[in-house]
C-alpha atoms as a PDB file:
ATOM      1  CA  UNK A   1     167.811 168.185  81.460  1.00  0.00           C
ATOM      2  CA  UNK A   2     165.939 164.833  80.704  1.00  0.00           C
ATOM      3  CA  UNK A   3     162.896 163.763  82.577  1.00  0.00           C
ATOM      4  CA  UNK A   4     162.354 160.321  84.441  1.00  0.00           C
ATOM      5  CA  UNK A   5     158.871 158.807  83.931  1.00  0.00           C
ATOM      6  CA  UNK A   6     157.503 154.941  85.540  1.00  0.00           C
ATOM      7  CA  UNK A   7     157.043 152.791  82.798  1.00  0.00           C
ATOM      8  CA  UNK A   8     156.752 149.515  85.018  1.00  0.00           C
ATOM      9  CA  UNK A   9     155.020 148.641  88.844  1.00  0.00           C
ATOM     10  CA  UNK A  10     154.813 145.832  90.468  1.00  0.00           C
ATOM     11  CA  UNK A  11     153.990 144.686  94.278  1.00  0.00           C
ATOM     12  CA  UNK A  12     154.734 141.362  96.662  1.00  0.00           C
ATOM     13  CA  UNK A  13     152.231 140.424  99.608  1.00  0.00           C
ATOM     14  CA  UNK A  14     153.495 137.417 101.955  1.00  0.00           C
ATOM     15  CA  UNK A  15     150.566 134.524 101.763  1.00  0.00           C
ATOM     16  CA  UNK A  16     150.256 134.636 105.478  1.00  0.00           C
ATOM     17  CA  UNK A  17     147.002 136.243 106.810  1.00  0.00           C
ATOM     18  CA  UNK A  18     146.852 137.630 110.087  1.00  0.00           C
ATOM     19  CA  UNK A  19     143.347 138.698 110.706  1.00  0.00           C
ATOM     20  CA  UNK A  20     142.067 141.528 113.494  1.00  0.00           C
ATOM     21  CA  UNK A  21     140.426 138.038 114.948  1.00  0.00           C
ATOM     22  CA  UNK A  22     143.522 136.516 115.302  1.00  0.00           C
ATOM     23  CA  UNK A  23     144.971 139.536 117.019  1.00  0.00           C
ATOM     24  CA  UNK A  24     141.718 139.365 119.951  1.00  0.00           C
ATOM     25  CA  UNK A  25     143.664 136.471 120.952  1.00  0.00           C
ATOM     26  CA  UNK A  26     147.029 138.014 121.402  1.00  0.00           C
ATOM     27  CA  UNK A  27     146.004 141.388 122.819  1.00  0.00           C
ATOM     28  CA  UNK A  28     143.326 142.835 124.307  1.00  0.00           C
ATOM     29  CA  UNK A  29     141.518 144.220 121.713  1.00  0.00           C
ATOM     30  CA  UNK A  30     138.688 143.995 118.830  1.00  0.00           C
ATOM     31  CA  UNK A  31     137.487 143.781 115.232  1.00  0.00           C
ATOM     32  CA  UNK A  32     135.638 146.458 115.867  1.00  0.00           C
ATOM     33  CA  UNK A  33     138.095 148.317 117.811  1.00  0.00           C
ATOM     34  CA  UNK A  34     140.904 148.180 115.221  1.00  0.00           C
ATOM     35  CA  UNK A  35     138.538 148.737 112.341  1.00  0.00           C
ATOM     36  CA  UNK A  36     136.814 152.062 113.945  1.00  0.00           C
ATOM     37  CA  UNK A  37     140.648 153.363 114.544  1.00  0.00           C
ATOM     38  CA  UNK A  38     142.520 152.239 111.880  1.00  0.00           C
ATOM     39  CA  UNK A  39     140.331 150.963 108.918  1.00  0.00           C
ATOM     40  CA  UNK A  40     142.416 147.636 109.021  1.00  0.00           C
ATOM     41  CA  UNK A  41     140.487 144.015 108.779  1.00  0.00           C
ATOM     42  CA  UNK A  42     143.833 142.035 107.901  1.00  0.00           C
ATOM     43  CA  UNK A  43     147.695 142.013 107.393  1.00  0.00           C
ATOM     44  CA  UNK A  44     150.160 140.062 105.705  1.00  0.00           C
ATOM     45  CA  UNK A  45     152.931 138.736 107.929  1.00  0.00           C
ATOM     46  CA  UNK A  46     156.512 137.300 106.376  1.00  0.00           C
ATOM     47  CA  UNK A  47     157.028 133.720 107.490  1.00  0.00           C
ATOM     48  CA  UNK A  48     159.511 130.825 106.608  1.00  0.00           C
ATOM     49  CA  UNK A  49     162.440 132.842 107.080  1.00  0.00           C
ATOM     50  CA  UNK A  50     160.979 135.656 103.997  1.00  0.00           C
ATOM     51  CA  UNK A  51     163.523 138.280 104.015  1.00  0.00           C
ATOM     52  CA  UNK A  52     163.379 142.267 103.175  1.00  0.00           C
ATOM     53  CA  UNK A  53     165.682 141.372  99.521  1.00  0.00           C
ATOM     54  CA  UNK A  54     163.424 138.092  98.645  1.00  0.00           C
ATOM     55  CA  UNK A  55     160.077 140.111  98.833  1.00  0.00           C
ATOM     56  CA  UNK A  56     161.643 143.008  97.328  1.00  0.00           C
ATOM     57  CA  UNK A  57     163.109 140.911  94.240  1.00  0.00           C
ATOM     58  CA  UNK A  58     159.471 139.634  93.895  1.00  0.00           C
ATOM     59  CA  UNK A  59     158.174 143.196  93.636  1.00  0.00           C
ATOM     60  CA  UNK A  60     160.943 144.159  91.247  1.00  0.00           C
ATOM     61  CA  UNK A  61     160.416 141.267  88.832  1.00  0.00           C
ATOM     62  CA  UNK A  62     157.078 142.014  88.552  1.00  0.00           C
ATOM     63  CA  UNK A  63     158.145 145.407  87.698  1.00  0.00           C
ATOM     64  CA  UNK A  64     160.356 144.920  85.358  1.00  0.00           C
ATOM     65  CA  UNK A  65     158.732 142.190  83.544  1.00  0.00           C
ATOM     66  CA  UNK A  66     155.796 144.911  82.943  1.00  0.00           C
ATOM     67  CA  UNK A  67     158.401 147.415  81.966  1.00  0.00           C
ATOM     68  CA  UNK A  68     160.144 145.551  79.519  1.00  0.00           C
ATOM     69  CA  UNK A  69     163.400 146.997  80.679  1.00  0.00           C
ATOM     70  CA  UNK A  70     165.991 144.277  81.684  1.00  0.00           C
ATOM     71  CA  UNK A  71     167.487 143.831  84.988  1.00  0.00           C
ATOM     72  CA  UNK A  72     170.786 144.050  83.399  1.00  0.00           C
ATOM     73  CA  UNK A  73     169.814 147.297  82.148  1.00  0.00           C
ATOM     74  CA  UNK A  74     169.350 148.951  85.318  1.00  0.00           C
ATOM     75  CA  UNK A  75     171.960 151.584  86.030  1.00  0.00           C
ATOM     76  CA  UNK A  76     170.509 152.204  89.503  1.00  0.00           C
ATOM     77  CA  UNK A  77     168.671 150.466  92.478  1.00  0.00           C
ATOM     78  CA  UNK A  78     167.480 152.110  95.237  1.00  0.00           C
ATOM     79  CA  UNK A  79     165.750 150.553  97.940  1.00  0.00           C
ATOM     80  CA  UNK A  80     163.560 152.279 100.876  1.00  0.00           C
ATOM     81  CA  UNK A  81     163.390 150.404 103.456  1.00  0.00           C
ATOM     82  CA  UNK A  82     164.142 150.133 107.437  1.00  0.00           C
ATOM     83  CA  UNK A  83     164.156 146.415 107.910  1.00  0.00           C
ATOM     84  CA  UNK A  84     166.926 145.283 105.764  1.00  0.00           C
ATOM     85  CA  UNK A  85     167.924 141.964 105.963  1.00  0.00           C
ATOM     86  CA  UNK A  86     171.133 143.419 108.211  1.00  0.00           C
ATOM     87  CA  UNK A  87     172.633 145.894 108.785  1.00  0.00           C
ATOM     88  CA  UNK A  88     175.111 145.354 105.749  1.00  0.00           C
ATOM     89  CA  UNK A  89     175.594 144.645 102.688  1.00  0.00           C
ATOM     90  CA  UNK A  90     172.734 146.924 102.161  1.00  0.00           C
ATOM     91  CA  UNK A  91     169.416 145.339 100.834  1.00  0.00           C
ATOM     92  CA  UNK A  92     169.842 146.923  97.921  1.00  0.00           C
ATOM     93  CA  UNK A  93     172.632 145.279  97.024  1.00  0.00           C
ATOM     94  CA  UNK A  94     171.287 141.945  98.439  1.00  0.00           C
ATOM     95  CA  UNK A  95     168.498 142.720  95.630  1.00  0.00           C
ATOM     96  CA  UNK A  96     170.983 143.658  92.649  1.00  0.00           C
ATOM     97  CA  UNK A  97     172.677 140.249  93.046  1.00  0.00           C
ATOM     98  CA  UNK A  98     168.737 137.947  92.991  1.00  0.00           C
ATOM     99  CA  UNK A  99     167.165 140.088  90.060  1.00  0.00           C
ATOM    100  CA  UNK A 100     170.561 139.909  88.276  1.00  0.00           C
ATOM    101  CA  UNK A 101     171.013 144.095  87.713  1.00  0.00           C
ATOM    102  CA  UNK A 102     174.927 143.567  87.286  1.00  0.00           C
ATOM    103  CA  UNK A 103     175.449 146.993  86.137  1.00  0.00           C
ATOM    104  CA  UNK A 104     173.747 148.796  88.678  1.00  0.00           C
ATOM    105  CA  UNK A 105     174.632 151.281  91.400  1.00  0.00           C
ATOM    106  CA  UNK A 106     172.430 150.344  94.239  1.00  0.00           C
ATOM    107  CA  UNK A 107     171.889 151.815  97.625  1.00  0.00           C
ATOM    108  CA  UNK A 108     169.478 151.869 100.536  1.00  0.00           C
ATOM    109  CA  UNK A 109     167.586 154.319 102.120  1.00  0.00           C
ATOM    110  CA  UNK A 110     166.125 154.796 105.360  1.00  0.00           C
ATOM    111  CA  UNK A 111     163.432 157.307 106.164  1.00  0.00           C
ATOM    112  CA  UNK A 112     160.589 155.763 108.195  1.00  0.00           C
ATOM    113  CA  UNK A 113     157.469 155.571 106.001  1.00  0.00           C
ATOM    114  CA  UNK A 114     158.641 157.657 103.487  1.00  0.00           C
ATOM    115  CA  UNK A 115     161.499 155.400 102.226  1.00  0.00           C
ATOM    116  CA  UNK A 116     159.493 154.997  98.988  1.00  0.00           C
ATOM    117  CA  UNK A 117     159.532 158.848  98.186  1.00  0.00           C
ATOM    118  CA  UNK A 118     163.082 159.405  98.966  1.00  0.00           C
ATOM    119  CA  UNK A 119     164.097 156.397  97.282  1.00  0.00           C
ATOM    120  CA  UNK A 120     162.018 157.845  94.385  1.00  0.00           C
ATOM    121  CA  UNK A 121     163.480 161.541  94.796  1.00  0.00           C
ATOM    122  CA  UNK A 122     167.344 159.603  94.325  1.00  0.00           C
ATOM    123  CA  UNK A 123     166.520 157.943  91.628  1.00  0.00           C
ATOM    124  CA  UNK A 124     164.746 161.104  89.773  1.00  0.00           C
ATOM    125  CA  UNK A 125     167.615 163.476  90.302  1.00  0.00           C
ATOM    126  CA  UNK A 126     169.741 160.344  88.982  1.00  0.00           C
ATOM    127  CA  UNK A 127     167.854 159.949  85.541  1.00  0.00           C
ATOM    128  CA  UNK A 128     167.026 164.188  85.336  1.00  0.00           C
ATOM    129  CA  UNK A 129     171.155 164.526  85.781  1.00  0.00           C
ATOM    130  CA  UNK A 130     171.765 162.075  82.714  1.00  0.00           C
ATOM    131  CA  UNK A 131     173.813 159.401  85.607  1.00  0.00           C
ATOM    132  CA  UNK A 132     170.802 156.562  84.963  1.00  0.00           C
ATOM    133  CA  UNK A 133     168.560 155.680  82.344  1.00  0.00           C
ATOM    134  CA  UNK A 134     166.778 153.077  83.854  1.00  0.00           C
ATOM    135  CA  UNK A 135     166.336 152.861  87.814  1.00  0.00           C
ATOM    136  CA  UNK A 136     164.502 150.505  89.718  1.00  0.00           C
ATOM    137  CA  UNK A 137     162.936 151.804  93.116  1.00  0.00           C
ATOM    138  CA  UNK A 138     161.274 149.598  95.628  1.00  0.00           C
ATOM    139  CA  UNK A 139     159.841 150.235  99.389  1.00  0.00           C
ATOM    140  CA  UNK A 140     159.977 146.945 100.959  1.00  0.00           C
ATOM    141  CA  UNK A 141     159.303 146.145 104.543  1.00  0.00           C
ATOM    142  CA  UNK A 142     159.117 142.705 107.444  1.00  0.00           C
ATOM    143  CA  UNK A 143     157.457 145.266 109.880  1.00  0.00           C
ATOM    144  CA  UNK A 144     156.697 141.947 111.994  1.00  0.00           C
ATOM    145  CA  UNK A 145     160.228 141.431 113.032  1.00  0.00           C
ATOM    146  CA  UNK A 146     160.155 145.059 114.858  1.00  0.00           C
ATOM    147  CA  UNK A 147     156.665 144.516 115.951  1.00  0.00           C
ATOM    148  CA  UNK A 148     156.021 144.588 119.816  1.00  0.00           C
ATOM    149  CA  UNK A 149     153.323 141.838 120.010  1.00  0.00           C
ATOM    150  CA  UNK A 150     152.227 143.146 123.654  1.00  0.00           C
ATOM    151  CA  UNK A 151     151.203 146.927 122.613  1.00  0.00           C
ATOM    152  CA  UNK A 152     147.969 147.203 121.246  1.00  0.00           C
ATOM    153  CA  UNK A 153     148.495 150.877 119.722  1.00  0.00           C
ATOM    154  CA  UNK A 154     151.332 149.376 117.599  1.00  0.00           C
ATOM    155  CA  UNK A 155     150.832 146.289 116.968  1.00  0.00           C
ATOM    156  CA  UNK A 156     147.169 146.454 114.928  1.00  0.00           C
ATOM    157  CA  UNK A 157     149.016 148.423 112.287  1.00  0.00           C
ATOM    158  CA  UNK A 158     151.372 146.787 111.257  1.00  0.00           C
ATOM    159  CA  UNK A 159     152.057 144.601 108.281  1.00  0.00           C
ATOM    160  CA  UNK A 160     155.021 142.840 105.549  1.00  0.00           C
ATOM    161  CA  UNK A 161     155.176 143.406 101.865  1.00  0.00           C
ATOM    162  CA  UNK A 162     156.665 145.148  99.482  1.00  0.00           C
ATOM    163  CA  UNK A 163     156.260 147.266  95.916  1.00  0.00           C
ATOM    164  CA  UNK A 164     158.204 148.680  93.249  1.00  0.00           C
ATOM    165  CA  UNK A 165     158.608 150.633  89.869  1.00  0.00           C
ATOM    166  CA  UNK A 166     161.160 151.082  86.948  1.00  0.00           C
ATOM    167  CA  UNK A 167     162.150 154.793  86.011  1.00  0.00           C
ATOM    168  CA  UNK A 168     163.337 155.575  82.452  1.00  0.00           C
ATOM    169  CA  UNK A 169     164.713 158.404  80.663  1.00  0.00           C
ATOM    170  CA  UNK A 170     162.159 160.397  78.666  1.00  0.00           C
ATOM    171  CA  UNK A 171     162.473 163.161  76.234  1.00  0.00           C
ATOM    172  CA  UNK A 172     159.042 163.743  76.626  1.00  0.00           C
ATOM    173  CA  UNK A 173     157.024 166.443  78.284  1.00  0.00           C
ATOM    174  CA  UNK A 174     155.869 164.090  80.772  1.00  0.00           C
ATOM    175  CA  UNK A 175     156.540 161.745  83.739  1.00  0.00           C
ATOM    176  CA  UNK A 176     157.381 162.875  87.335  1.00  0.00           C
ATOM    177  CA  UNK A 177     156.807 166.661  87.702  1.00  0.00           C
ATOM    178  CA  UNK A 178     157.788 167.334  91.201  1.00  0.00           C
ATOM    179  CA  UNK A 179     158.855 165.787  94.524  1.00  0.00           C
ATOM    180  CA  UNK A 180     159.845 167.189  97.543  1.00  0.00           C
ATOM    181  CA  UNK A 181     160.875 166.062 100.967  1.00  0.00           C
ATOM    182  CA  UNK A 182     160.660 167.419 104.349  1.00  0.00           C
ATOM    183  CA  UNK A 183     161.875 166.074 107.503  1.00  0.00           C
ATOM    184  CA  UNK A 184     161.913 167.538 111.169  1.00  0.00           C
ATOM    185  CA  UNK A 185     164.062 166.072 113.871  1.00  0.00           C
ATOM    186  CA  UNK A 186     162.885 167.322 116.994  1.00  0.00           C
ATOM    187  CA  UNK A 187     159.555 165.216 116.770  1.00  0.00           C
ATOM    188  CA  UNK A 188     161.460 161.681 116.637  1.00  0.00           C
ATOM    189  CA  UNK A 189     160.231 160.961 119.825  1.00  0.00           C
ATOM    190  CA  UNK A 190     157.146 160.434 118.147  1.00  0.00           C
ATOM    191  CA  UNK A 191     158.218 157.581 116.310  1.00  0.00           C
ATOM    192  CA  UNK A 192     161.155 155.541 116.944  1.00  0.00           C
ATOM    193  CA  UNK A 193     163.160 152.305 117.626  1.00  0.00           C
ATOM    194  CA  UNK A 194     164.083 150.785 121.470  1.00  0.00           C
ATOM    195  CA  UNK A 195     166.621 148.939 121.238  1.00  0.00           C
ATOM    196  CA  UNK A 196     165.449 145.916 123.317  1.00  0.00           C
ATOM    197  CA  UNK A 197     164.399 142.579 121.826  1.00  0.00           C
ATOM    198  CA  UNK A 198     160.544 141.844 122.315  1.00  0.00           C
ATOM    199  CA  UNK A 199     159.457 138.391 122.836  1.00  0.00           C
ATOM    200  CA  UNK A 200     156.949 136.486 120.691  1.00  0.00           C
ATOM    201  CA  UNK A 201     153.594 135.857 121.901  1.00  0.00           C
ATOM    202  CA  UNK A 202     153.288 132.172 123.251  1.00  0.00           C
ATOM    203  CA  UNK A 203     150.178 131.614 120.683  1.00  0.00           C
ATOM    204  CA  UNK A 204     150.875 130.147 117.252  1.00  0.00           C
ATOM    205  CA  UNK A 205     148.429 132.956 116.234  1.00  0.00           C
ATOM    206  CA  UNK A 206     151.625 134.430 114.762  1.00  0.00           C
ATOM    207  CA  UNK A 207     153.232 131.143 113.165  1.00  0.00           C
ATOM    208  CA  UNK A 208     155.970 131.282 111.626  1.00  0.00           C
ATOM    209  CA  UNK A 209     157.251 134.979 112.027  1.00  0.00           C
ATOM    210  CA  UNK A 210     160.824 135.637 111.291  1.00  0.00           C
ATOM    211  CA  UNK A 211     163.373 136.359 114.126  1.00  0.00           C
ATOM    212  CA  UNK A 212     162.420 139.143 116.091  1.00  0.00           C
ATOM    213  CA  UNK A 213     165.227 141.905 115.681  1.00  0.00           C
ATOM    214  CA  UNK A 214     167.319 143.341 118.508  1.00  0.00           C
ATOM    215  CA  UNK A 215     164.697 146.557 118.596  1.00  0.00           C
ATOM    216  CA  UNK A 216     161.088 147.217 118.232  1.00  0.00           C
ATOM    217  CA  UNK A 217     159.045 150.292 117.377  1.00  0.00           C
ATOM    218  CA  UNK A 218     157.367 153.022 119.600  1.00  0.00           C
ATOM    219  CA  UNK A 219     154.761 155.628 118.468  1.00  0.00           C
ATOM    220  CA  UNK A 220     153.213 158.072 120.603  1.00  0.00           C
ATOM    221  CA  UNK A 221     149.678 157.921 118.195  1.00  0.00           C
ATOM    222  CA  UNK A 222     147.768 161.401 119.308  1.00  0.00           C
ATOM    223  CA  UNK A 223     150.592 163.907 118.736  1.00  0.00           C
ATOM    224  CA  UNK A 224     151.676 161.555 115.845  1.00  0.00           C
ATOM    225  CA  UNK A 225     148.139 162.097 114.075  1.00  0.00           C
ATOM    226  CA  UNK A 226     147.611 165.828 114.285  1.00  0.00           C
ATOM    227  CA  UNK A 227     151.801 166.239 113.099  1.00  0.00           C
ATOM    228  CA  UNK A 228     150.991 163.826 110.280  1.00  0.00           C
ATOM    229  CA  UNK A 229     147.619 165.461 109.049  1.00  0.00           C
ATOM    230  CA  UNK A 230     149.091 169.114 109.170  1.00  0.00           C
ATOM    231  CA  UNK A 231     152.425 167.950 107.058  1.00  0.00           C
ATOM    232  CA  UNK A 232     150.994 165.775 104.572  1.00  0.00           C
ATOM    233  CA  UNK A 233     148.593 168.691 103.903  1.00  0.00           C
ATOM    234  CA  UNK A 234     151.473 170.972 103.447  1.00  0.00           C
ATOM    235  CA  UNK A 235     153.636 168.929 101.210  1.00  0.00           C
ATOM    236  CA  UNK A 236     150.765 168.383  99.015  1.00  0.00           C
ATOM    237  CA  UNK A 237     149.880 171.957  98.586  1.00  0.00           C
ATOM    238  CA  UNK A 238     153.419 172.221  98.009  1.00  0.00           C
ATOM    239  CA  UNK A 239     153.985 169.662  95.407  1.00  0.00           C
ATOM    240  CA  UNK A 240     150.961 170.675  93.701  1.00  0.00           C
ATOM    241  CA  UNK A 241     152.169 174.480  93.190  1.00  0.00           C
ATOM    242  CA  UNK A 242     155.631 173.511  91.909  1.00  0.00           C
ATOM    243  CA  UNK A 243     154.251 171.352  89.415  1.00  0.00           C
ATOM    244  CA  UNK A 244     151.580 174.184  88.449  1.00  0.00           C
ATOM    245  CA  UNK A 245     148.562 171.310  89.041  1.00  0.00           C
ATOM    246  CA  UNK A 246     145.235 172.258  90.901  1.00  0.00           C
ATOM    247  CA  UNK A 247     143.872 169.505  93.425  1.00  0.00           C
ATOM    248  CA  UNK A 248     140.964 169.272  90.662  1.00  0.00           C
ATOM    249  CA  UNK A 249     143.223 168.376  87.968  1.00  0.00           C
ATOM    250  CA  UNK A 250     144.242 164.858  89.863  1.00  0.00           C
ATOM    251  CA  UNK A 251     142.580 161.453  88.728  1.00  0.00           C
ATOM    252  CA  UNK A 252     144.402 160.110  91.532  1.00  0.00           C
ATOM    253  CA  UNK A 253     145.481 160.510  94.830  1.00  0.00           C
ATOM    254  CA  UNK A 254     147.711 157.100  96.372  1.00  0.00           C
ATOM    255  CA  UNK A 255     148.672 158.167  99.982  1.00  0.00           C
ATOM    256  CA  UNK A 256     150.701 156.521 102.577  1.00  0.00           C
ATOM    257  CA  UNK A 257     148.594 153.591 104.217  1.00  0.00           C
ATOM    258  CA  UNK A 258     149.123 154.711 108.168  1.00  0.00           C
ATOM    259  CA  UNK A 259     145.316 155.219 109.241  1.00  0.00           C
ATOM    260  CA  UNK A 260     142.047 155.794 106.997  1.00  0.00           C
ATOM    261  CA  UNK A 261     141.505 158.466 109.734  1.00  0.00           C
ATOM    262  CA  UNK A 262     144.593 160.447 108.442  1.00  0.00           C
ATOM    263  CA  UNK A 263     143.678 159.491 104.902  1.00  0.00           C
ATOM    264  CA  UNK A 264     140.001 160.610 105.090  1.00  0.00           C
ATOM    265  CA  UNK A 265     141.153 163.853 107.058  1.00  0.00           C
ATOM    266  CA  UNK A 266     143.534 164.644 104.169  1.00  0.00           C
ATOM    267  CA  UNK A 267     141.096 164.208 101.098  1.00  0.00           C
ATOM    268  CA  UNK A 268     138.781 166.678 103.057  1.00  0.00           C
ATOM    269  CA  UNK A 269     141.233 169.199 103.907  1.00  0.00           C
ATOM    270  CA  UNK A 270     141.977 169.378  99.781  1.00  0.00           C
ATOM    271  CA  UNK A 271     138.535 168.384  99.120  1.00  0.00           C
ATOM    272  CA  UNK A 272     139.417 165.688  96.952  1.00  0.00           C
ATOM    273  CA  UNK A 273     136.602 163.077  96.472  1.00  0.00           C
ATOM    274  CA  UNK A 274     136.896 159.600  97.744  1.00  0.00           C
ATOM    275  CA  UNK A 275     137.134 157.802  94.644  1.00  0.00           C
ATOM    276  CA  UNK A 276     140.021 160.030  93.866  1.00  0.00           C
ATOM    277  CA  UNK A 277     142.011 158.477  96.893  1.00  0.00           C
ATOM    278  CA  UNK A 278     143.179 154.819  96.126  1.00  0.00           C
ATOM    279  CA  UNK A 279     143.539 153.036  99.990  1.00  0.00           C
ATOM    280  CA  UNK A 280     144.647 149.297 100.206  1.00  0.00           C
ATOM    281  CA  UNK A 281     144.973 149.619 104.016  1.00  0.00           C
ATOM    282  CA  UNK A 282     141.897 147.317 105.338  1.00  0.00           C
ATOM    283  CA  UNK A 283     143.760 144.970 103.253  1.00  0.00           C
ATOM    284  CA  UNK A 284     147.243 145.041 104.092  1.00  0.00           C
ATOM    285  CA  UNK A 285     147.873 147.311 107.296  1.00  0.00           C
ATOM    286  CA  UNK A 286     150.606 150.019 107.071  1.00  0.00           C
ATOM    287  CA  UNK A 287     153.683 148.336 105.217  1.00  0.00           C
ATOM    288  CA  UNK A 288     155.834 151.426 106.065  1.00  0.00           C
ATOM    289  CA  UNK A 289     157.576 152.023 102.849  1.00  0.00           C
ATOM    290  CA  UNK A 290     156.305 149.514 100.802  1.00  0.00           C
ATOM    291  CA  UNK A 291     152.787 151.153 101.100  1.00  0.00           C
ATOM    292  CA  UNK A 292     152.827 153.345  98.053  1.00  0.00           C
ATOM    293  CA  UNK A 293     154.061 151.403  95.926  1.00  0.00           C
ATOM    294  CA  UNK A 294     152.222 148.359  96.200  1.00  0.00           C
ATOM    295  CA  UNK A 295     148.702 150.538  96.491  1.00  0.00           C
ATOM    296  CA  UNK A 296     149.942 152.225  93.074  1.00  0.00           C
ATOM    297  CA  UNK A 297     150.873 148.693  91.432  1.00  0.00           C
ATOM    298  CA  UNK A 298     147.165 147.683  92.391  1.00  0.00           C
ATOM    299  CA  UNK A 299     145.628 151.206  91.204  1.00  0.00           C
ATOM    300  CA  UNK A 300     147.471 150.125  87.872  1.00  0.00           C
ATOM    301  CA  UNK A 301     146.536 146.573  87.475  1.00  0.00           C
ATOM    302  CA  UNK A 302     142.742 147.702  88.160  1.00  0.00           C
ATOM    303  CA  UNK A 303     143.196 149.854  85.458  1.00  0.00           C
ATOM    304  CA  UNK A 304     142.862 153.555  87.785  1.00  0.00           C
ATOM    305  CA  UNK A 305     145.436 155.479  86.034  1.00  0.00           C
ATOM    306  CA  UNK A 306     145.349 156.213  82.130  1.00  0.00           C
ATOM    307  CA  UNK A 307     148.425 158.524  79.918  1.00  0.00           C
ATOM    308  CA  UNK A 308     148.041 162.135  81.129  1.00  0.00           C
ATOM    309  CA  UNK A 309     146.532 161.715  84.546  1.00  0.00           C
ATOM    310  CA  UNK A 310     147.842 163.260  87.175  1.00  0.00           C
ATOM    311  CA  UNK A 311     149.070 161.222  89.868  1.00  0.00           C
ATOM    312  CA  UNK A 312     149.785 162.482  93.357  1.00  0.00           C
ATOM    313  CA  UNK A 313     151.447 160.247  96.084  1.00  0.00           C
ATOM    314  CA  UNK A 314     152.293 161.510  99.645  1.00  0.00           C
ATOM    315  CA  UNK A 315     153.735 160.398 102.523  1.00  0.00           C
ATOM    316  CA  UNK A 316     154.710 160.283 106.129  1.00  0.00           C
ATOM    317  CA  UNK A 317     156.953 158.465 109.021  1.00  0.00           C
ATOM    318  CA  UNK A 318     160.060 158.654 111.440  1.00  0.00           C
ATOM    319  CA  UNK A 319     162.304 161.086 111.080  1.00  0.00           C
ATOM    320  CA  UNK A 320     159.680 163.017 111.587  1.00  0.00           C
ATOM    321  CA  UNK A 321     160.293 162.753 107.372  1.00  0.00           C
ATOM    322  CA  UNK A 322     157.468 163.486 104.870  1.00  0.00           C
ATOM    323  CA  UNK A 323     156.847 163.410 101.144  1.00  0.00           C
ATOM    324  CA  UNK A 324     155.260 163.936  97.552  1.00  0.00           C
ATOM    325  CA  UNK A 325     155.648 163.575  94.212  1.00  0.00           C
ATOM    326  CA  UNK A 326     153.602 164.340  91.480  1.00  0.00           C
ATOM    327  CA  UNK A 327     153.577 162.404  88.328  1.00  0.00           C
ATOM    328  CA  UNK A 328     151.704 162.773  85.007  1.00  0.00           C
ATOM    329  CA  UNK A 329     151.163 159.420  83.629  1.00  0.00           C
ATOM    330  CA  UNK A 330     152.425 157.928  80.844  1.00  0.00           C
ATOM    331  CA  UNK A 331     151.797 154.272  79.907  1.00  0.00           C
END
């Protein structure tokens, strides 16, 4: 059976800043507030009519230009996301057609903040089957279009981007080692959609934000936090035993960006040190799906991850779904 390993990574942030300043003047809330909570300053925020496919073709050009595998090479795309641009064609196929991946196979799917893993998990199985040699697999997310503007719990958190990496074939004792995927149905009433349309607020604090979808997201936060905490510590245990690593062993840890809380009470559970846990949230909010992905494109660029290095990345979201995979490096 052949192995898949990333060989590329790339990430796509929308220019527009919208600052926990700015959002004192929507709802009633703080800097400090939001910061204490959350461990978000800023977010990005799509405007000009940005779609799900365009920032996602960003990410995956970026990607693949580091790679040095061609789009036309790709033999599958899979995108996690759960804004796509509608409800079909799916926005993976909306992203085959702009990055030019003719050849490809190319599918969505849609599993709350832990798009990215599943997405991930596909394309593995794909490549470790001998169906793909080269797979491209982006989380990608306009969080702002599903945003209620009027809820202070929700609205802090969220942000727009997206991220992505290329999978190839390896021969090589090395590459992605394990992932695994959970998911519990009775606790989606933690997290989930209404479908009602929320207005804008009447500021221009928010300028430019694309049309606001015909739903909006609802998270009951306390329950939410002790679920995600308990899972992502399971998975991780988990993912670690299959792929016969100790928590030790990892140069890396790039989790989900939900809430530094959940972040800093997951490092201490596994006692991993904090400059073993790579966070971009104070940056760019929670991106849903597109978290991991661009925090690991970042953790690359800065030069965080070397061949060999064990690389863990968990995750969490609706569903209730959950995630990890463990990768030993390889460029």
């Amino acid at each position: 059976m052949y192995k898949a390993k990333v060989v590329g990574a790339g990430s796509y942030a929308p220019e527009t800043v919208l600052t926990n300043r700015d959002l004192e003047k929507v709802v009633d809330t703080s800097d400090a507030w939001i910061t204490r909570r959350t461990g978000i300053k800023e977010r990005r925020i799509a405007t000009g009519g940005m779609v799900t496919s365009e920032m996602a073709a960003r990410a995956a050009r970026q990607a693949l230009e580091k790679s040095g595998v061609e789009a036309g090479d790709l033999d599958l795309v899979v995108v996690g996301t759960v804004t796509p641009d509608r409800q079909f064609p799916s926005c993976a196929c909306l992203l085959q057609e702009k990055i030019g991946a003719r050849k490809a196979a190319s599918m969505d799917v849609s599993a709350g903040c832990s798009g990215f893993i599943y997405a991930l998990s596909v394309a593995n199985n794909a490549i470790r089957c001998g169906d793909a040699e080269h797979a491209l697999v982006v989380g990608a997310e306009v969080l702002s279009g599903v945003t209620n503007w009027s809820d202070r719990g929700t609205c802090v958190l969220l942000g727009d981007g997206a991220g992505a990496v290329v999978l190839s074939r390896t021969d090589e004792d090395t590459g992605i080692k394990a992932v695994n995927l959970r998911s519990d149905g009775s606790f989606g009433h933690l997290l989930y959609s209404v479908d009602k349309q929320c207005e804008l607020p009447t500021l221009d604090i928010v300028p430019g934000v694309g049309e606001q979808r015909p739903f909006y997201l609802v998270m009951d936060g306390k329950p939410l936090f002790k679920k995600a905490v308990e899972c992502l510590e399971e998975i991780t245990r988990w993912t670690l035993d299959k792929a016969q690593v100790k928590v030790e062993e990892l140069a890396l840890m790039v989790p989900h960006q939900a809430n530094i809380r959940i972040i800093n009470a997951l490092a201490q559970r596994l006692g991993l040190a904090e400059e073993k846990v790579y966070t971009t949230i104070e940056r760019y909010g929670n991106t849903s799906s597109a978290s991991i992905p661009i925090a690991l494109a970042e953790a690359v660029n800065a030069g965080r991850l070397c061949p060999r290095d064990k690389l863990l990345m968990v995750t969490f979201g609706a569903g209730l779904t959950w995630g990890a995979s463990l990768v030993e490096w390889s460029i």
